[in-house]
C-alpha atoms as a PDB file:
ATOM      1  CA  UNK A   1     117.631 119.726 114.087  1.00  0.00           C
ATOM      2  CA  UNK A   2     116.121 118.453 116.877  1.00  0.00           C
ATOM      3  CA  UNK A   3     115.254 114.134 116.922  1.00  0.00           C
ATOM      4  CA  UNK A   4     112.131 113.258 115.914  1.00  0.00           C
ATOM      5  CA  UNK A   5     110.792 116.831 115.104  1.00  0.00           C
ATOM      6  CA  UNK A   6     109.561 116.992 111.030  1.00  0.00           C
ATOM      7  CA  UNK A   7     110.726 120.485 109.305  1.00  0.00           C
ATOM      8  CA  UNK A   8     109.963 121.749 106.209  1.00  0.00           C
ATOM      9  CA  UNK A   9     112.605 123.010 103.521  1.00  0.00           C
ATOM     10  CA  UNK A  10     111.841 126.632 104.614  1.00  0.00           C
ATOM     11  CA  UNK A  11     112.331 125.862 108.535  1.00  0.00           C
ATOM     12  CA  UNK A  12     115.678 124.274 107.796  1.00  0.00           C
ATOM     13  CA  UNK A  13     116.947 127.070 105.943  1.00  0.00           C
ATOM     14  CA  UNK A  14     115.491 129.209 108.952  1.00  0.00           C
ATOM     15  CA  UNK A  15     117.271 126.675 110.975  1.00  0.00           C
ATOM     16  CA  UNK A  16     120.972 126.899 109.070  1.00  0.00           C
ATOM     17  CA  UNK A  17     120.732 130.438 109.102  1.00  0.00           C
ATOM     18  CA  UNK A  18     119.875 130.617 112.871  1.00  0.00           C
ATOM     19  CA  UNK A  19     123.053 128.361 113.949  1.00  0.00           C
ATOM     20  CA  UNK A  20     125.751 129.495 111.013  1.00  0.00           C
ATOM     21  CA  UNK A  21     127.019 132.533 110.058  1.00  0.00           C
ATOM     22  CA  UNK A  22     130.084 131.692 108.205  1.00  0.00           C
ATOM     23  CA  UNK A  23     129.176 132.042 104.854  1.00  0.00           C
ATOM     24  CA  UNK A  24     131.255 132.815 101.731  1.00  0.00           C
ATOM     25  CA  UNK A  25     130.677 135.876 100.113  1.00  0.00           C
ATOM     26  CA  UNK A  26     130.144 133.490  96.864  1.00  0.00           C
ATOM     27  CA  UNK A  27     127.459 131.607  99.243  1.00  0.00           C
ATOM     28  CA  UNK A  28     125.216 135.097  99.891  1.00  0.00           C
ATOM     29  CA  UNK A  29     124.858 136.003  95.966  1.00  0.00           C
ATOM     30  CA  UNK A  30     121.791 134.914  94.350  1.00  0.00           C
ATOM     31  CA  UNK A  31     121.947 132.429  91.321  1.00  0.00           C
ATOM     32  CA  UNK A  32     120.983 133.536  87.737  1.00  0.00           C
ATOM     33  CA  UNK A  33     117.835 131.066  88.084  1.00  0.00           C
ATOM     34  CA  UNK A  34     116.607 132.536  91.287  1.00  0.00           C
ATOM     35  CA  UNK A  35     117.572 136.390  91.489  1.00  0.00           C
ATOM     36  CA  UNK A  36     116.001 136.797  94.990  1.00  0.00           C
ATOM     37  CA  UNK A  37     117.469 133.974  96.738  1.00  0.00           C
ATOM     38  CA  UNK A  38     120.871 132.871  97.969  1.00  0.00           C
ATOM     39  CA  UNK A  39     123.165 130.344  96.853  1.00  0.00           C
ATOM     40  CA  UNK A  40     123.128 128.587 100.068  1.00  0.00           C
ATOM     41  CA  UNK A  41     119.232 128.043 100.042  1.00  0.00           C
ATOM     42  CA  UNK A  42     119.463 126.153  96.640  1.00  0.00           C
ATOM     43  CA  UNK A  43     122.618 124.170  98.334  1.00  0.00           C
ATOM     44  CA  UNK A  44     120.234 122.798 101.378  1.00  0.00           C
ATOM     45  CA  UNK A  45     117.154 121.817  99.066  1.00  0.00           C
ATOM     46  CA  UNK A  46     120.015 120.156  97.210  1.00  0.00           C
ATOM     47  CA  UNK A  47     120.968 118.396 100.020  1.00  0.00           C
ATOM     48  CA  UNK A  48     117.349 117.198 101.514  1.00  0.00           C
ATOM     49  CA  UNK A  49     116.901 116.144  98.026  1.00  0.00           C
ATOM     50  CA  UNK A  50     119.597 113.264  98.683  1.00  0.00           C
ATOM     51  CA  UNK A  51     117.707 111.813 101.887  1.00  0.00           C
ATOM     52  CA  UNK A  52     115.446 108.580 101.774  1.00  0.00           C
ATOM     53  CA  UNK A  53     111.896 109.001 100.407  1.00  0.00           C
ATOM     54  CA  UNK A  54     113.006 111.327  97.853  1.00  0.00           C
ATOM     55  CA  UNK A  55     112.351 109.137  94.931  1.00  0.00           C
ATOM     56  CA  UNK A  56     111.420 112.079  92.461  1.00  0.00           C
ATOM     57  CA  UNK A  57     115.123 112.959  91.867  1.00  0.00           C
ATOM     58  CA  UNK A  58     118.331 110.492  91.443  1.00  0.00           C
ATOM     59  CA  UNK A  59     120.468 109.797  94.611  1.00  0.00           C
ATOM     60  CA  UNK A  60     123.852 109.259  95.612  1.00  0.00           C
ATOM     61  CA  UNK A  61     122.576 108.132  98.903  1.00  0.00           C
ATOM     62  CA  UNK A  62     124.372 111.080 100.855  1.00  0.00           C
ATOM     63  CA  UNK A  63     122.382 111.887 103.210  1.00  0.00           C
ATOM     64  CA  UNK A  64     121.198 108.463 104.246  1.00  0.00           C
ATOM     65  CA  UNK A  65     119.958 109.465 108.426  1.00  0.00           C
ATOM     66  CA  UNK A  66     117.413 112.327 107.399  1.00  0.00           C
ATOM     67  CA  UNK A  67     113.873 110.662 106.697  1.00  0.00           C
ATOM     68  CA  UNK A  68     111.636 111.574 104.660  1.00  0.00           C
ATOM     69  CA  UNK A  69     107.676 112.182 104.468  1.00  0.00           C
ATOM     70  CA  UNK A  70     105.321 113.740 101.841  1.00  0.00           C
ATOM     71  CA  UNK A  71     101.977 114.502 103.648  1.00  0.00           C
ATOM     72  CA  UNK A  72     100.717 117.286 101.738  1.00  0.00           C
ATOM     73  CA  UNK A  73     101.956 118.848  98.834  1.00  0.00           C
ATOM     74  CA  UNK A  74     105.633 119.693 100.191  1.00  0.00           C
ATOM     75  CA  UNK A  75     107.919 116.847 101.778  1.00  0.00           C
ATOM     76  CA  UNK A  76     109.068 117.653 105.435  1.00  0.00           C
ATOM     77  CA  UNK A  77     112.621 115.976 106.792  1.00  0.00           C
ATOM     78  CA  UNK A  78     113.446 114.611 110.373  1.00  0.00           C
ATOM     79  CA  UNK A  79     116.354 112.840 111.912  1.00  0.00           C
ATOM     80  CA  UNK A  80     115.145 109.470 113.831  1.00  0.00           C
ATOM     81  CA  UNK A  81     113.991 110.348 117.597  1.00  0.00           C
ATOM     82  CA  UNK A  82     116.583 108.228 119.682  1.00  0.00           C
ATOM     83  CA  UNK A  83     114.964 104.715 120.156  1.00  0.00           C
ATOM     84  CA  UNK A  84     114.692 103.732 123.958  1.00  0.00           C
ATOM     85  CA  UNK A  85     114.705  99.755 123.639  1.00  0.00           C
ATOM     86  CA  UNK A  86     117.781 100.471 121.581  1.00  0.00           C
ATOM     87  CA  UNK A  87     119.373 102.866 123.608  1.00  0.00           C
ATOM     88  CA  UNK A  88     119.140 100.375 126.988  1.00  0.00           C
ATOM     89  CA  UNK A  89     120.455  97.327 124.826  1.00  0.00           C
ATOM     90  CA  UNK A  90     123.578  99.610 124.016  1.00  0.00           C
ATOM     91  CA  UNK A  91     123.791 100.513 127.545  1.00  0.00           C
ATOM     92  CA  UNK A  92     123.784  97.141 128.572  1.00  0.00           C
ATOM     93  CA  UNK A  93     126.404  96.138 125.783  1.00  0.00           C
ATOM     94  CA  UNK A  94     129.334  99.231 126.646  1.00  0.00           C
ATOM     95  CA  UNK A  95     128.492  98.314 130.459  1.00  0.00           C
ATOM     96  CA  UNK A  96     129.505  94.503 129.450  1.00  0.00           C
ATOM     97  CA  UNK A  97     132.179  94.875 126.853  1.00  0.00           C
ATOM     98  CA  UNK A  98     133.185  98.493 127.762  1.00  0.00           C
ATOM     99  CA  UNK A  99     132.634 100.366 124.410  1.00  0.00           C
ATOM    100  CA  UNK A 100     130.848 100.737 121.385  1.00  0.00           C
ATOM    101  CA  UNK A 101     132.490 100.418 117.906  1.00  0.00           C
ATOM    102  CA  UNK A 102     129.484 101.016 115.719  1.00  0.00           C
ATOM    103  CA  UNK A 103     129.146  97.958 114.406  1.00  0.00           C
ATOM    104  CA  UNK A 104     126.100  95.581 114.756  1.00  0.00           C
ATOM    105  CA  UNK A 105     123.276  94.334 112.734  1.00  0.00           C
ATOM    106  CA  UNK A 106     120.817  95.657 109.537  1.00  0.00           C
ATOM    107  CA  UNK A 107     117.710  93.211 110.283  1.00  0.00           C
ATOM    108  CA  UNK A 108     114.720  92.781 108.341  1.00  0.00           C
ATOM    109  CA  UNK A 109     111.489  91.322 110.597  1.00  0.00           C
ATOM    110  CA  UNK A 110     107.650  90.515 110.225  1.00  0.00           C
ATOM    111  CA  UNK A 111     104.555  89.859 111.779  1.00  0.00           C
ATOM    112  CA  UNK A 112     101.874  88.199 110.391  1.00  0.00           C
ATOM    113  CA  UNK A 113      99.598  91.021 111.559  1.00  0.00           C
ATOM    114  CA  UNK A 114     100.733  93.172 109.119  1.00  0.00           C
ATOM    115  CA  UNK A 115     100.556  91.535 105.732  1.00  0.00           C
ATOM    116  CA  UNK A 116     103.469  92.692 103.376  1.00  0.00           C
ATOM    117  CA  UNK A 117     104.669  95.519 105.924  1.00  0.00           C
ATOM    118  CA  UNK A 118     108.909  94.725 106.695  1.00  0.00           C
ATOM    119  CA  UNK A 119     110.604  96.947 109.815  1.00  0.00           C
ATOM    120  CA  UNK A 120     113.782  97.542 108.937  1.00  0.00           C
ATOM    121  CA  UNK A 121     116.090  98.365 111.863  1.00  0.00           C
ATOM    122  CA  UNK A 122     119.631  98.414 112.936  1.00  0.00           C
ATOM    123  CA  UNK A 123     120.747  96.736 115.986  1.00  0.00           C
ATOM    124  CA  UNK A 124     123.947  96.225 118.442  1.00  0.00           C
ATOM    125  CA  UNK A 125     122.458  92.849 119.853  1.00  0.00           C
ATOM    126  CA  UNK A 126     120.079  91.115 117.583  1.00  0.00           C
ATOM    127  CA  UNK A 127     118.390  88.761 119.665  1.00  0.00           C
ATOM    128  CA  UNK A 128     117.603  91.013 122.638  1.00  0.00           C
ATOM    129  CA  UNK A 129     116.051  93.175 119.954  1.00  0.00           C
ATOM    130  CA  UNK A 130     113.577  90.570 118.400  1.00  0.00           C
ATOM    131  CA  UNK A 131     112.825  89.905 122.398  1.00  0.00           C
ATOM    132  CA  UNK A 132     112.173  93.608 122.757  1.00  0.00           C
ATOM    133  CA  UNK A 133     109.828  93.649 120.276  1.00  0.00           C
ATOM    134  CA  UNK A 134     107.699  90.444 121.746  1.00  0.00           C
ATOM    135  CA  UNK A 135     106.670  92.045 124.350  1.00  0.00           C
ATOM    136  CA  UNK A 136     104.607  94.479 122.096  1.00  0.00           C
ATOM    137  CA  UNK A 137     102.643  91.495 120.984  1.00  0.00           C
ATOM    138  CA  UNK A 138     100.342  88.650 122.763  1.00  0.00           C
ATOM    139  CA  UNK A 139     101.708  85.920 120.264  1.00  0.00           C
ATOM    140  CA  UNK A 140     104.946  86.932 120.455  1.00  0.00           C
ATOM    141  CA  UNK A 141     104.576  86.672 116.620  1.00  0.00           C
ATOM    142  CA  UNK A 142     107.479  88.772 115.570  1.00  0.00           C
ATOM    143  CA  UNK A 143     110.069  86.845 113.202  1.00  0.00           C
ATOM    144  CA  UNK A 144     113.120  87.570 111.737  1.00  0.00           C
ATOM    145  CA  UNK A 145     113.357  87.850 107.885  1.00  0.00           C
ATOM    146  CA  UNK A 146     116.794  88.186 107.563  1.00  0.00           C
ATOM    147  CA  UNK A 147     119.617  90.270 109.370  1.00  0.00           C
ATOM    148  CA  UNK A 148     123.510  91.022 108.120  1.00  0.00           C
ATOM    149  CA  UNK A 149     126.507  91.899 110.164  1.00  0.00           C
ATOM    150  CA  UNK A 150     128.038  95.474 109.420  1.00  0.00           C
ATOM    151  CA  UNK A 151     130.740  97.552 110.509  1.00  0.00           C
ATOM    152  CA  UNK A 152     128.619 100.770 110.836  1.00  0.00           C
ATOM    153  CA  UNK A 153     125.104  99.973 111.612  1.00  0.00           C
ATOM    154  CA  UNK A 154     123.879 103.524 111.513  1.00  0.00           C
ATOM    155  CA  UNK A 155     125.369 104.473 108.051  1.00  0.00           C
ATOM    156  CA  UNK A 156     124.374 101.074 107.043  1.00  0.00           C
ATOM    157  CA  UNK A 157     120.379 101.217 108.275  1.00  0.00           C
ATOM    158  CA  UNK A 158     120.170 104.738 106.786  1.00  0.00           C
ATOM    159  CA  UNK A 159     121.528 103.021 103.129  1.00  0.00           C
ATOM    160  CA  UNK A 160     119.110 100.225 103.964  1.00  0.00           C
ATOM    161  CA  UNK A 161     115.941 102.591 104.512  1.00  0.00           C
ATOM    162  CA  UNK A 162     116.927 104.811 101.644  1.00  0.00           C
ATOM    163  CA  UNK A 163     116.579 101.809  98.782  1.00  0.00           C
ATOM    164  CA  UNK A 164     113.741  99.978 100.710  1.00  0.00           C
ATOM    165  CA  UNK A 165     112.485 103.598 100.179  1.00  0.00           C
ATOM    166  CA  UNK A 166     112.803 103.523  96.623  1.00  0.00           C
ATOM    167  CA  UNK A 167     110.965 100.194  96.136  1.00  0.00           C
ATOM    168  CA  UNK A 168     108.446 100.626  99.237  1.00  0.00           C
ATOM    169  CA  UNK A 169     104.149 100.220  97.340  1.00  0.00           C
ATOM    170  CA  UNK A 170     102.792 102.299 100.284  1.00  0.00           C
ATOM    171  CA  UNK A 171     104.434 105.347 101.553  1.00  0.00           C
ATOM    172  CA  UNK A 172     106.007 104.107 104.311  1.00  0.00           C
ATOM    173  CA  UNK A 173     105.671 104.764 107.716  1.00  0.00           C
ATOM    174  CA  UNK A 174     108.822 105.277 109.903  1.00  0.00           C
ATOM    175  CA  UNK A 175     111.000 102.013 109.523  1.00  0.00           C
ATOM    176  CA  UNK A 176     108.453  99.677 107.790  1.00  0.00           C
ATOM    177  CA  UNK A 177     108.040  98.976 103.939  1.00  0.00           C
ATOM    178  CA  UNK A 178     105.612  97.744 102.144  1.00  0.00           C
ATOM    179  CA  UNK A 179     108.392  95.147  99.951  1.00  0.00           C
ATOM    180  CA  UNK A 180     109.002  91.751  99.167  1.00  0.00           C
ATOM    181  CA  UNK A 181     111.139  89.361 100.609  1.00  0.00           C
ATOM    182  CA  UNK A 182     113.149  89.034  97.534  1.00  0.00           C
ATOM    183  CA  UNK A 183     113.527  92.985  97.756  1.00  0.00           C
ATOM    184  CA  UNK A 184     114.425  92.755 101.552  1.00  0.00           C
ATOM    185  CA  UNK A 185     117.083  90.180 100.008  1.00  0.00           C
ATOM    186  CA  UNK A 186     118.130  92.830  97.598  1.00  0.00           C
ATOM    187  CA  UNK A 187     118.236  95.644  99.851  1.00  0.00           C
ATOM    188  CA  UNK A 188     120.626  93.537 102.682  1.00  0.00           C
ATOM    189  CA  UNK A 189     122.943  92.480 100.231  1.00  0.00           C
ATOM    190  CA  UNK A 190     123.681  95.066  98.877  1.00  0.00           C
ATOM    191  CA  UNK A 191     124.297  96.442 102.114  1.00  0.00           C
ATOM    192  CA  UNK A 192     126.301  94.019 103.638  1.00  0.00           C
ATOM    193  CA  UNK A 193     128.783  94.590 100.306  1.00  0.00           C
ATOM    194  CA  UNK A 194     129.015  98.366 101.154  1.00  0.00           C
ATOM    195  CA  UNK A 195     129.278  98.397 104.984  1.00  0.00           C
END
């Protein structure tokens, strides 16, 4: 898949078939529900079922980095383009300190400007983050809602969009939810007790 780039169900299976050819002969025989199809298809709309924004079927969170978006009558799947800002505060933190152990920070901000909307973000160096994001805004107006240490801060911001996801009012839009701060609460603590 490439970053950033949205794909249907039937251009990932396109995709998977394109780049692997290893299958099991179990893996090429059709399934007694679907006579014309093989088994592998059913296994990746069984996996893209898993991601965040798939509320209509029940999780267990395994495939928290592919988002999710429903604008017409089928959902489509992406992986998150690289973020710039993020990827120069990283540079700037292995350059310093010499590597990278994954862990950071899950942060939950605001602005006033966008009434009920929460970006929810991960993060190697909080506060040059929050600064990051001033400079996108006259008032400098950005705040932070709340923010928790974690050993993996990728695994841990996919968990983190995945059951804002599930409580999100308004479809959401990239990184920001439509929740309360009681359900940012939620969300953070419960993953700062699994990462």
């Amino acid at each position: 898949m490439v970053n950033g780039k949205w794909y249907e169900i039937k251009d990932l299976i396109k995709l998977f078939s394109e780049v692997y050819a290893d299958f099991e002969p179990v893996d090429v025989e059709s399934i007694p529900s679907e006579p014309n199809r093989p088994r592998w298809h059913r296994l990746v709309t069984n996996c893209v079922r898993m991601s965040p924004g798939r509320n209509d079927y029940p999780s267990d969170n395994s495939w928290i980095e592919l988002r999710t978006r429903k604008p017409g009558r089928t959902f489509e799947y992406s992986i998150a383009p690289i973020d710039p800002v993020e990827l120069e505060i990283l540079r700037s933190f292995v350059h310093e300190l010499g590597h990278d152990d994954d862990s950071g920070h899950v942060y939950a901000i605001v602005n006033n400007a966008f009434p009920g909307w929460v970006k929810i973000g991960k993060t190697i160096d909080f506060k040059q983050r929050l600064s990051a994001y001033q400079t996108y805004s006259p008032y400098q107006d950005f705040k932070e809602l709340e923010k928790t240490h974690v050993n993996n801060r990728h695994s841990a911001e996919g968990f983190a969009h995945r059951l804002a996801a599930d409580l999100t009012r308004v479809e959401q839009t990239g990184e920001w939810f439509f929740i309360t701060d009681e359900e940012v609460s939620t969300v953070l603590e419960q993953v700062k007790l699994k990462f």
